[in-house]
Protein backbone atom coordinates (compact mmCIF):
# COMPACT_ATOMS: atom_id res chain seq x y z
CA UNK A 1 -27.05 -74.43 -42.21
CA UNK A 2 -27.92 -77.53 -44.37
CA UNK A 3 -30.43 -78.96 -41.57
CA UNK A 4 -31.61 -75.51 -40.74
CA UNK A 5 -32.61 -75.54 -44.48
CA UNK A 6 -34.06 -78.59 -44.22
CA UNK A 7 -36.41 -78.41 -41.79
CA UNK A 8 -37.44 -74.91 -42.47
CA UNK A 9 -38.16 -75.34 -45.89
CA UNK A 10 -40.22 -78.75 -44.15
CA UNK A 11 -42.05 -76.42 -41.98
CA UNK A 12 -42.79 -74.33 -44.51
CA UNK A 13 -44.54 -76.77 -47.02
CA UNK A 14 -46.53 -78.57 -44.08
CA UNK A 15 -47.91 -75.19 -43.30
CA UNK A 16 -48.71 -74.62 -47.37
CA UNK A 17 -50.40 -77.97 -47.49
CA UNK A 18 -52.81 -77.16 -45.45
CA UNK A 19 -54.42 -75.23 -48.59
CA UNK A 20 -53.47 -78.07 -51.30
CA UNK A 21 -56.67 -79.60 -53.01
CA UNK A 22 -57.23 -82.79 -52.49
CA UNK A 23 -58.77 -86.25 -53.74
CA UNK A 24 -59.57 -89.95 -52.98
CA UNK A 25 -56.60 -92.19 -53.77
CA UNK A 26 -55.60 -95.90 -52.66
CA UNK A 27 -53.39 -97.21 -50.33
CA UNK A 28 -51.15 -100.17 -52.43
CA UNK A 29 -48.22 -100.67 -49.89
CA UNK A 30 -48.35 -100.38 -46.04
CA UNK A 31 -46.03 -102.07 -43.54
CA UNK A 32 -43.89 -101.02 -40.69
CA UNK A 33 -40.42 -100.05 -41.47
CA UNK A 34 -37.28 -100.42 -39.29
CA UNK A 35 -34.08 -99.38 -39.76
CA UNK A 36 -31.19 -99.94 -37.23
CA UNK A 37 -28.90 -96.90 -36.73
CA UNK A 38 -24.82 -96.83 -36.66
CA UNK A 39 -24.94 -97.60 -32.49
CA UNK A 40 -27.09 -100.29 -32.61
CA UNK A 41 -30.69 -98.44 -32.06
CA UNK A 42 -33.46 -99.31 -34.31
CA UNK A 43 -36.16 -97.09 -35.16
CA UNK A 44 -39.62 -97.42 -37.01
CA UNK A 45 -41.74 -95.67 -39.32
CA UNK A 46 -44.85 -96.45 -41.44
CA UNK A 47 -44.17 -97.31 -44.93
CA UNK A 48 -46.70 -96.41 -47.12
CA UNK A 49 -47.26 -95.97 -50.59
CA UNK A 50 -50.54 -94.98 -52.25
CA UNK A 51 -52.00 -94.19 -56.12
CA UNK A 52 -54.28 -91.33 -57.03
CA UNK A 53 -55.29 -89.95 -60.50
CA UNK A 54 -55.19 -85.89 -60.96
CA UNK A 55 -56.54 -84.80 -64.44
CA UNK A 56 -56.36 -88.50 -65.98
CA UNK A 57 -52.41 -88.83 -65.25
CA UNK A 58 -52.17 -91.11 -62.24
CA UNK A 59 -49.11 -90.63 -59.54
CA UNK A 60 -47.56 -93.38 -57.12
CA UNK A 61 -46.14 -91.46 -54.23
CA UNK A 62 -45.12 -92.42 -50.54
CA UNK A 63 -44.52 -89.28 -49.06
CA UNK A 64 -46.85 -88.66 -45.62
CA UNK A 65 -45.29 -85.64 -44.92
CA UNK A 66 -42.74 -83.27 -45.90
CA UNK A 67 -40.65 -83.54 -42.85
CA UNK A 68 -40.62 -87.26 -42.59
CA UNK A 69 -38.91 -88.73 -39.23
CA UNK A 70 -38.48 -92.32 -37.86
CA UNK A 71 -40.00 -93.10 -34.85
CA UNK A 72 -38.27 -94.99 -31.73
CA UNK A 73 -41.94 -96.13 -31.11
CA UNK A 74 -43.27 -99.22 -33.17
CA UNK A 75 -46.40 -98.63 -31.67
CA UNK A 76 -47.01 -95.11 -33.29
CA UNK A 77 -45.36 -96.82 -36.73
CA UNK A 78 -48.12 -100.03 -36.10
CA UNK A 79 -50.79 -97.56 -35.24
CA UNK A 80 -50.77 -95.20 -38.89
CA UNK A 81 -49.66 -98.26 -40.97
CA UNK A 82 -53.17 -100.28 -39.27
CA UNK A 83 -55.18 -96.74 -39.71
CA UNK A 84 -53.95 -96.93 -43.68
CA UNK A 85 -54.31 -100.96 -44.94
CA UNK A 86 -53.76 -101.99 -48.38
CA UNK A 87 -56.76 -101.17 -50.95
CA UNK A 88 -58.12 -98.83 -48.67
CA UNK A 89 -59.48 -95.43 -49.76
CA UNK A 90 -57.26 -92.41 -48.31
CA UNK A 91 -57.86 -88.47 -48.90
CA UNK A 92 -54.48 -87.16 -50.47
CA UNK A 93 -53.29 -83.78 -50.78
CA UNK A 94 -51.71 -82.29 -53.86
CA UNK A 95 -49.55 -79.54 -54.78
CA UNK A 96 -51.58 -77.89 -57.74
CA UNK A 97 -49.10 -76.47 -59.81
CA UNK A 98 -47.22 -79.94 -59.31
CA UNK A 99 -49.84 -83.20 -58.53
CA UNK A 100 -46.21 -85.29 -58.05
CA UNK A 101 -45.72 -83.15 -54.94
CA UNK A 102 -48.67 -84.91 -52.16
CA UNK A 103 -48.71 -85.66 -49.08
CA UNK A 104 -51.63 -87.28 -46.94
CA UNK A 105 -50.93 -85.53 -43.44
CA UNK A 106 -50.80 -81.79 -43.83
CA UNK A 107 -50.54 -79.12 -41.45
CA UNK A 108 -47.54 -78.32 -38.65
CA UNK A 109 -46.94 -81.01 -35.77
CA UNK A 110 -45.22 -81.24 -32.58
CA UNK A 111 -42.24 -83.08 -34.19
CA UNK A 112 -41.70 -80.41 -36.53
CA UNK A 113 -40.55 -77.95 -33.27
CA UNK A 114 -39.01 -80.79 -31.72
CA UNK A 115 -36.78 -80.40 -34.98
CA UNK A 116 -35.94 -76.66 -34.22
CA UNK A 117 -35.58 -77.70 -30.59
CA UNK A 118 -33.27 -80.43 -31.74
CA UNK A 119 -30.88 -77.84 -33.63
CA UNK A 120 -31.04 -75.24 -31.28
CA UNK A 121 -27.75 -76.14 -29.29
CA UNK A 122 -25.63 -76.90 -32.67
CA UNK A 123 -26.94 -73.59 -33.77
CA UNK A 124 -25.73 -71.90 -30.55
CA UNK A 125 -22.27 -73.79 -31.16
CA UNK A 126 -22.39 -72.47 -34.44
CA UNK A 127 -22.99 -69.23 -33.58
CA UNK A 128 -20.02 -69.36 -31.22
CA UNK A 129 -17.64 -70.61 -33.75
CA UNK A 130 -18.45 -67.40 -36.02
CA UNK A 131 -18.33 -64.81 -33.11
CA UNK A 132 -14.94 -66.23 -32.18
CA UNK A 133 -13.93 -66.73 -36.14
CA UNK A 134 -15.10 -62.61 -35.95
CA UNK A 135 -13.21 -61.73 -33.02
CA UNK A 136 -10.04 -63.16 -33.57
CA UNK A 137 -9.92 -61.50 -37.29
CA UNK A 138 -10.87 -58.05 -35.41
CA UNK A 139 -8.27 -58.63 -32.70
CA UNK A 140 -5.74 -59.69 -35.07
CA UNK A 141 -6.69 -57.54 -37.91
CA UNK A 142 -8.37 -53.93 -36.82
CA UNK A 143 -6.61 -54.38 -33.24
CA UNK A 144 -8.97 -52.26 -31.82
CA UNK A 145 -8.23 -49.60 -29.03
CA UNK A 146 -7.51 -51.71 -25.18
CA UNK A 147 -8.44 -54.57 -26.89
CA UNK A 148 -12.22 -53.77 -27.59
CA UNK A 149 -13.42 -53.21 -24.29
CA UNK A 150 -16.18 -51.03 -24.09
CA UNK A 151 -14.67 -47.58 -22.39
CA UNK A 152 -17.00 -44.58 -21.07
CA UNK A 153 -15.30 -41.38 -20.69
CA UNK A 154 -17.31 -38.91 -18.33
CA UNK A 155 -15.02 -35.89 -17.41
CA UNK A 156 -11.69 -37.48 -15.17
CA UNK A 157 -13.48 -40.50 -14.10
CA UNK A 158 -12.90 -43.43 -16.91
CA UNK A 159 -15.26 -46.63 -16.90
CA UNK A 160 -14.35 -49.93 -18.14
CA UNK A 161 -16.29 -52.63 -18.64
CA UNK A 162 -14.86 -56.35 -18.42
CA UNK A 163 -17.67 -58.87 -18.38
CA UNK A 164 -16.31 -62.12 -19.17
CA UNK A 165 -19.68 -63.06 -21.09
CA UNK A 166 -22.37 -60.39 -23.19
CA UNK A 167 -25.62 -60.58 -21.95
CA UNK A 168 -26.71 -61.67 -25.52
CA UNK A 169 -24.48 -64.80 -24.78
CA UNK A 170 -26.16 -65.17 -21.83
CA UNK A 171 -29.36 -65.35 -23.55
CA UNK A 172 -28.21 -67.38 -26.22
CA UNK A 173 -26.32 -70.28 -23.79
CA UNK A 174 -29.65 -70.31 -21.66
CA UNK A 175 -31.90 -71.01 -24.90
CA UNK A 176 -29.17 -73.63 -25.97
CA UNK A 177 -28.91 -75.60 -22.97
CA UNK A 178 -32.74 -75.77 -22.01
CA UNK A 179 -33.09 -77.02 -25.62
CA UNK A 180 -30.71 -79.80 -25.19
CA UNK A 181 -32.31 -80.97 -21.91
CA UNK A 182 -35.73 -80.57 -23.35
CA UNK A 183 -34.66 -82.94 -26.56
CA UNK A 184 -34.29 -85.78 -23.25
CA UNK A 185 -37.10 -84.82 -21.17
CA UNK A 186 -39.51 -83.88 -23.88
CA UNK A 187 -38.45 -85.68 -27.38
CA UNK A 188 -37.33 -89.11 -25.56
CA UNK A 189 -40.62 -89.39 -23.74
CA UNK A 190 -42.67 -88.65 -26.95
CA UNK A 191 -40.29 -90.27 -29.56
CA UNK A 192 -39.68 -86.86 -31.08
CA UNK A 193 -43.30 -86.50 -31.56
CA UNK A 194 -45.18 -84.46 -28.64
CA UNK A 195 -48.56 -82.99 -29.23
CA UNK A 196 -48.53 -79.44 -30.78
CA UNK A 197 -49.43 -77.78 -27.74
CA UNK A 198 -46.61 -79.15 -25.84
CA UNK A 199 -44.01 -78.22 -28.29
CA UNK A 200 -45.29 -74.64 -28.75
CA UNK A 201 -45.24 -74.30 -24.83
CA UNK A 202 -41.78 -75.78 -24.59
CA UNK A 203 -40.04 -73.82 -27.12
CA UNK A 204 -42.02 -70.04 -25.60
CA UNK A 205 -40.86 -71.10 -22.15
CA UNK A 206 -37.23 -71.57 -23.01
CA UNK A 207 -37.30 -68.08 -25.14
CA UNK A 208 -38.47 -66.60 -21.97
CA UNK A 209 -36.11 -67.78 -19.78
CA UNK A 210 -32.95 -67.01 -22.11
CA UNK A 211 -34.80 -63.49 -22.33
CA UNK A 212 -34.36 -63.87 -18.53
CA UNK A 213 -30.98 -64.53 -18.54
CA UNK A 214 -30.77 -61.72 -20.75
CA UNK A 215 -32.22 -58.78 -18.79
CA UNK A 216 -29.91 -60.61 -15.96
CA UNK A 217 -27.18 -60.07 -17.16
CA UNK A 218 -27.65 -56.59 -18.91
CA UNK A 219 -28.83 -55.34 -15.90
CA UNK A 220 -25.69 -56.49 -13.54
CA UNK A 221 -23.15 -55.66 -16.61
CA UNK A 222 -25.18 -52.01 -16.57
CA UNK A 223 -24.92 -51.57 -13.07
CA UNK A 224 -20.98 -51.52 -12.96
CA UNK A 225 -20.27 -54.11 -10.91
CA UNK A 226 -18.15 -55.58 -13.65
CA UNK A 227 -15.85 -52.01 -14.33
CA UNK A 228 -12.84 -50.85 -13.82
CA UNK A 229 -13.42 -47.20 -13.06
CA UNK A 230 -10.09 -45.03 -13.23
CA UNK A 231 -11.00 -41.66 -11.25
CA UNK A 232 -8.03 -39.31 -12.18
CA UNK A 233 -9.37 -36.44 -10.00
CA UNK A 234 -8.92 -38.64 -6.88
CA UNK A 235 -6.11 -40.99 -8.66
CA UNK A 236 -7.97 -44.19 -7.28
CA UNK A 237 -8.87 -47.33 -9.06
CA UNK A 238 -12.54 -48.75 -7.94
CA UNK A 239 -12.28 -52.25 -9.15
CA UNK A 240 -14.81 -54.83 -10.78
CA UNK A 241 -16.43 -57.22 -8.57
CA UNK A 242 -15.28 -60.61 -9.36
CA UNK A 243 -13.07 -63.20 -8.23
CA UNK A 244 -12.94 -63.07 -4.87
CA UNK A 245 -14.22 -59.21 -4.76
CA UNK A 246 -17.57 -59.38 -3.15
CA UNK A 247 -17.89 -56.15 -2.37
CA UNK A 248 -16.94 -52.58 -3.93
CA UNK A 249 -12.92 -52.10 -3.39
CA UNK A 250 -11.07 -49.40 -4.25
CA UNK A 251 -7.08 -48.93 -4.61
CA UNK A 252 -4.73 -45.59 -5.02
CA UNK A 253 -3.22 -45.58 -8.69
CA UNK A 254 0.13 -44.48 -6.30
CA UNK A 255 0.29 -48.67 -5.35
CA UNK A 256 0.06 -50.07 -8.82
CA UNK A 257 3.95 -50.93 -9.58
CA UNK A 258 3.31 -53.09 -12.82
CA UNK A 259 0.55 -54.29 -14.85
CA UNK A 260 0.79 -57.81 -16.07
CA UNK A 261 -0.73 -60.85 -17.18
CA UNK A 262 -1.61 -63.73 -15.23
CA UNK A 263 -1.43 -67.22 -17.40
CA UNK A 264 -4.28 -69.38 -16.01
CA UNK A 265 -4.53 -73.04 -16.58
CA UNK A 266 -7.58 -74.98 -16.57
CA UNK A 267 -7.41 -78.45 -16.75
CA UNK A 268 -10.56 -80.58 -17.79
CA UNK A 269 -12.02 -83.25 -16.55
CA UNK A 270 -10.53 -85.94 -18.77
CA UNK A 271 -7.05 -84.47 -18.68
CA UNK A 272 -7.54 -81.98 -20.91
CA UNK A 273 -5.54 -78.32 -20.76
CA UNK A 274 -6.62 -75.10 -21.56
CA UNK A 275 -5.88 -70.96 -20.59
CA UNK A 276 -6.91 -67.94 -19.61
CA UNK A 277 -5.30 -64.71 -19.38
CA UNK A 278 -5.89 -62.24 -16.48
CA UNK A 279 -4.94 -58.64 -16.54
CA UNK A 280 -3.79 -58.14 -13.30
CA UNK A 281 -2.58 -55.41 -11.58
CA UNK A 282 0.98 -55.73 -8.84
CA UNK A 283 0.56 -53.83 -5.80
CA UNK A 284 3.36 -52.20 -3.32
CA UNK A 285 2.28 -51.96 0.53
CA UNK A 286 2.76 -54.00 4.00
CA UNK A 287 0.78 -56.56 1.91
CA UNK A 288 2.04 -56.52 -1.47
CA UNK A 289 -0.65 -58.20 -3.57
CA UNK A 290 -2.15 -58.39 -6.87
CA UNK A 291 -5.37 -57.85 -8.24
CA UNK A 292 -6.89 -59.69 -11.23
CA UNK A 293 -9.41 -57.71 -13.59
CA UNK A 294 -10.64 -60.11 -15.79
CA UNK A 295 -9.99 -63.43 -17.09
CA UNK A 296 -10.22 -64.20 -21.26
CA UNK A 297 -9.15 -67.33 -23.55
CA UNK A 298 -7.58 -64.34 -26.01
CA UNK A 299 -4.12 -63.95 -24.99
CA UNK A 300 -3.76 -60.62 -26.93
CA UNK A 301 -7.04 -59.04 -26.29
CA UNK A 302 -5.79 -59.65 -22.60
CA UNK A 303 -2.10 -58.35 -23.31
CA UNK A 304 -3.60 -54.97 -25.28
CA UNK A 305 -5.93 -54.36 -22.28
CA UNK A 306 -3.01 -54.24 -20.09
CA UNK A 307 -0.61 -52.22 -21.89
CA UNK A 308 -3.34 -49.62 -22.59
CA UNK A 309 -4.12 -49.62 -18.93
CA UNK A 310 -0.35 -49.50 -18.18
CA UNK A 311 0.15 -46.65 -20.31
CA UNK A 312 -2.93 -45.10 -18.54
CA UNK A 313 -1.74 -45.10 -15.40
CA UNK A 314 1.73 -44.41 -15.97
CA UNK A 315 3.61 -47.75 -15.16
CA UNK A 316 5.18 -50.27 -16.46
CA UNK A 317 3.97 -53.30 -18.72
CA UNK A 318 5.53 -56.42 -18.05
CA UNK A 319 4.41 -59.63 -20.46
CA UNK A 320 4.79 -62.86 -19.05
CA UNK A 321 6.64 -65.46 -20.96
CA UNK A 322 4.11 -67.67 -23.05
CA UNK A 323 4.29 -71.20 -24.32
């Protein structure tokens, strides 16, 4: 929230300078900066500092712009610092109601959105940590009715929806990851700094396509594929298309002997272990079987799911052991 700060109150004076009076000063300091970062990498900017007078008081500032960056490119650093040489005559740009507050380069840039592209995933990751944060105090708390699920009640037929993701995280993973891959394909090339045009395009075009994603995945939660529907009239279950469910299947609420919870382990690439918990449903018949539902990282969202959907259809709840 710091950093979002930061660069949006940056934004916002860049934009405001654009109306700052200004006046002829002199450039007293210019060289090329580097500084070498924690892994090694060194990076350059133009160091520049420059004197004006406003109202007989005279200032000694070295600001260029309100968001300043370093450059990986010594060439862009070389390039301003040899446009600006020592005792030459500059325009700067003042704030009125404060003359220490100048800049010399006013107006919004590409590197500003490169910024907001550049803390667009962290924000997403963020955002994640407080829905999570939320849902765990409202599971734990509130312990809301199946375990929050969305149910629609129309007459005997019962509809339950069990996406594993929102279509608003849809969205929101979308606009995350396109802005991390843009921060290599579009901020490495340019050293952060892409023409205005470029940046503007980049950002619109990954808002549309997490608005894609979106409407995607609103429209395929919306359609049903992902309920449970519990049709009392004809005691069937029609249940949700995933896992291995391609295609619509239904089951007679006469075969469901237990509802239970299947512990899923997921094991990461590096050796890591995490789980998932799967309200499944235990089937009698020549081919006894189960049949998962859904699949969620909260173990009791997952465990009041099934005992409301035990209790719903009349059988037993059986809870796994856990670890």
């Amino acid at each position: 929230m710091a950093f979002n700060g930061f660069i949006t109150h940056g934004i916002y004076k860049q934009a405001m300078s654009q109306h700052y009076p200004s006046v002829d000063g002199k450039v007293t300091h210019s060289e090329v900066g580097s500084h070498r970062g924690s892994k090694g990498g060194t990076s350059y900017s133009a160091d520049i500092t420059y004197q004006f007078v406003v109202n007989g008081q005279t200032f000694n500032k070295d600001r260029l712009r309100y968001d300043p960056i370093s450059s990986s490119s010594y060439a862009a650093a070389f390039e301003t610092v040899t446009a600006h040489p020592v005792s030459s005559t500059i325009r700067v740009f003042y704030n009125p109601a404060d003359p220490q507050d100048a800049v010399l380069f006013t107006g919004i840039a590409g590197a500003d959105f490169m910024l907001v592209l550049f803390l667009t995933p962290f924000n997403i990751v963020m955002l994640a940590f407080w829905t999570g944060g939320y849902s765990w105090l409202r599971e734990h708390v509130f312990r809301p009715v199946a375990g929050g699920v969305k149910i629609i009640t129309d007459g005997p037929r019962t509809r339950v929806r069990l996406p594993q993701y929102t279509a608003i995280w849809w969205g929101l993973g979308t606009i995350g990851l396109l802005s991390f891959i843009s921060i290599f394909i579009v901020g490495i090339s340019t050293q952060m700094q892409p023409p205005l045009a470029m940046a503007i395009g980049v950002i619109v075009m990954i808002l549309l396509a997490g608005l894609s994603a979106y409407m995607w995945q609103w429209q395929k939660i919306n359609s049903g594929v992902d309920d449970l529907v519990i049709d009392l009239s004809s005691q069937t279950l029609a249940l949700p298309q995933v896992y291995e469910r391609k295609e619509p299947k239904t089951v007679n609420m006469a075969d469901v002997t237990i509802v239970t919870i299947e512990k899923i382990i997921h094991r990461g690439s590096k050796g890591g272990v995490s789980y998932s918990y799967a309200p499944t449903l235990c089937l009698r018949g020549p081919a006894a079987h189960t049949e998962k539902l859904a699949d969620w990282p909260d173990q009791l969202k997952a465990k009041d799911f099934a005992e409301w959907l035990s209790g719903q259809l009349k059988v037993p709840f059986r809870s796994p052991e856990t670890e």
